[in-house]
Protein backbone atom coordinates (compact mmCIF):
# COMPACT_ATOMS: atom_id res chain seq x y z
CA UNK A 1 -16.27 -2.01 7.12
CA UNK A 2 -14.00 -4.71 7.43
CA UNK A 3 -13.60 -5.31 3.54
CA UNK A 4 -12.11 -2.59 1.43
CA UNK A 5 -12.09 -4.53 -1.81
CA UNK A 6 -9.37 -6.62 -3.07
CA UNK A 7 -7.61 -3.47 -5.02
CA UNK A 8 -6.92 -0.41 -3.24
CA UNK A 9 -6.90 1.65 -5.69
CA UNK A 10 -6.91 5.03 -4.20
CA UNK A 11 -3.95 3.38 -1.03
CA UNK A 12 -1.78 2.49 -4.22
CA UNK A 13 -1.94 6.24 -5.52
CA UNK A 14 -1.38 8.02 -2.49
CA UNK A 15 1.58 5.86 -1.79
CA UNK A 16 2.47 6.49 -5.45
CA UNK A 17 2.97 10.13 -4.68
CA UNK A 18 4.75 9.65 -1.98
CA UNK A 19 2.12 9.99 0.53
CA UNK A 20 2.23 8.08 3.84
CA UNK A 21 -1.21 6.35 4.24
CA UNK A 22 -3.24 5.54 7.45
CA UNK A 23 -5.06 2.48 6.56
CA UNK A 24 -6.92 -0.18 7.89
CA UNK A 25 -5.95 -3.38 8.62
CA UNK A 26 -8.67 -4.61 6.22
CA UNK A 27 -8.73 -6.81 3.17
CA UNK A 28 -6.99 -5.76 0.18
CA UNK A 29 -5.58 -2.71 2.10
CA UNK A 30 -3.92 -4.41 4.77
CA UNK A 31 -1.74 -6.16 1.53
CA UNK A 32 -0.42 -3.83 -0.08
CA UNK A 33 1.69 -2.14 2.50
CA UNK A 34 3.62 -2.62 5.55
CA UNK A 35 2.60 -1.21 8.57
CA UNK A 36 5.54 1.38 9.89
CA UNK A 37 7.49 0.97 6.54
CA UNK A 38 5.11 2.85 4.08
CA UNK A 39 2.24 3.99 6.60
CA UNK A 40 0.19 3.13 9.61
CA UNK A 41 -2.59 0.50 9.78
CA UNK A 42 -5.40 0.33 12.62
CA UNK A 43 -8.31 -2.02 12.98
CA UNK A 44 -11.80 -0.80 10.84
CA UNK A 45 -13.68 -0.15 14.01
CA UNK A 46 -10.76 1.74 15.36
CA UNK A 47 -11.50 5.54 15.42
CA UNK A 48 -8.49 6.07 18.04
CA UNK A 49 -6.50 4.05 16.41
CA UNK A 50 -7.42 6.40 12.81
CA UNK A 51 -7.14 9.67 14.97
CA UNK A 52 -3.40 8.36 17.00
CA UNK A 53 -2.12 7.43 12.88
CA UNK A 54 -3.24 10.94 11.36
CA UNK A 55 -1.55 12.93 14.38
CA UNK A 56 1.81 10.77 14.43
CA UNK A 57 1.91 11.46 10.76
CA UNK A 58 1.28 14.92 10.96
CA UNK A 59 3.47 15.73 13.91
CA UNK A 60 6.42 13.77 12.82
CA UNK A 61 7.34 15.24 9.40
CA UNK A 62 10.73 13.40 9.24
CA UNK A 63 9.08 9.86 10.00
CA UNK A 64 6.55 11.00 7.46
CA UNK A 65 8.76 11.68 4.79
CA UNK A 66 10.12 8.50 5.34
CA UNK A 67 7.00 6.71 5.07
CA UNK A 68 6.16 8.50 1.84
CA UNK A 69 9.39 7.91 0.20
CA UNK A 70 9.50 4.05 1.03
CA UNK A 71 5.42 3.97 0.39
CA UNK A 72 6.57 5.18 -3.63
CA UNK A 73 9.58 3.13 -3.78
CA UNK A 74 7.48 0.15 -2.88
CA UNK A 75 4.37 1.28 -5.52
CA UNK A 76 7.05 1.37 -8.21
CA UNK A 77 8.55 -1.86 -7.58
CA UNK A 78 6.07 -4.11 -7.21
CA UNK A 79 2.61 -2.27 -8.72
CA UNK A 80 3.89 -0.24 -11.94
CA UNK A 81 2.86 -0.73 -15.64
CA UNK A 82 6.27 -2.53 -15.79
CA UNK A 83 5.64 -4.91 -13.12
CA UNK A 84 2.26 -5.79 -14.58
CA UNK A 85 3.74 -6.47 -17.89
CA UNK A 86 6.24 -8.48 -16.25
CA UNK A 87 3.84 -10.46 -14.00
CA UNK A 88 1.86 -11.20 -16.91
CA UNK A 89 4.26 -12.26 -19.31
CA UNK A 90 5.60 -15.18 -17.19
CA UNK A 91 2.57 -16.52 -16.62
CA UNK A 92 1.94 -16.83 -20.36
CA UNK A 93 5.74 -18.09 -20.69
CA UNK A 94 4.43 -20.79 -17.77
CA UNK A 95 1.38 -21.69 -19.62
CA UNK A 96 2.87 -22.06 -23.35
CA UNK A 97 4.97 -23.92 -21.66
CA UNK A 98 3.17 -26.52 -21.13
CA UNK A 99 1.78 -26.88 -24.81
């Protein structure tokens, strides 16, 4: 399918671990990680593209490793409790701002 929902849930906690993800370049997916940085993307209708991302992963452990670590660097930064807290708050500080 082209549409994998707006959250990725289970992309987020893979990458939270520290797994590299293979991942299509679909909606919501295909935002919340960079392709080469914390994993590898290929089109949804792409089954080469799914099998050529699996065995690069697997037969590169170093380049995997890589991915993993940045993957959970990137989860923590920008998708933790903290960050949500954070977002949230200065939108409230915007809108009682405006009162």
């Amino acid at each position: 399918t082209a549409y994998e929902g707006g959250s990725p849930k289970t992309v987020l906690e893979a990458m939270a671990c520290g797994i590299p993800v293979g991942c299509t370049k679909a909606f919501g997916a295909d935002a919340v990680f960079q392709d080469r940085v914390h994993g590898l993307k290929f089109d949804p209708s792409d089954l080469e593209g799914l099998k050529r991302s699996i065995l690069e992963i697997l037969h590169d452990p170093t380049k995997a490793s890589s991915y993993g670590k940045q993957a959970r660097a990137h989860v923590r930064e920008s998708y933790s409790i903290e960050s949500a807290v954070d977002r949230e708050l200065n939108i409230l500080k915007r809108l009682t701002c405006r009162f």
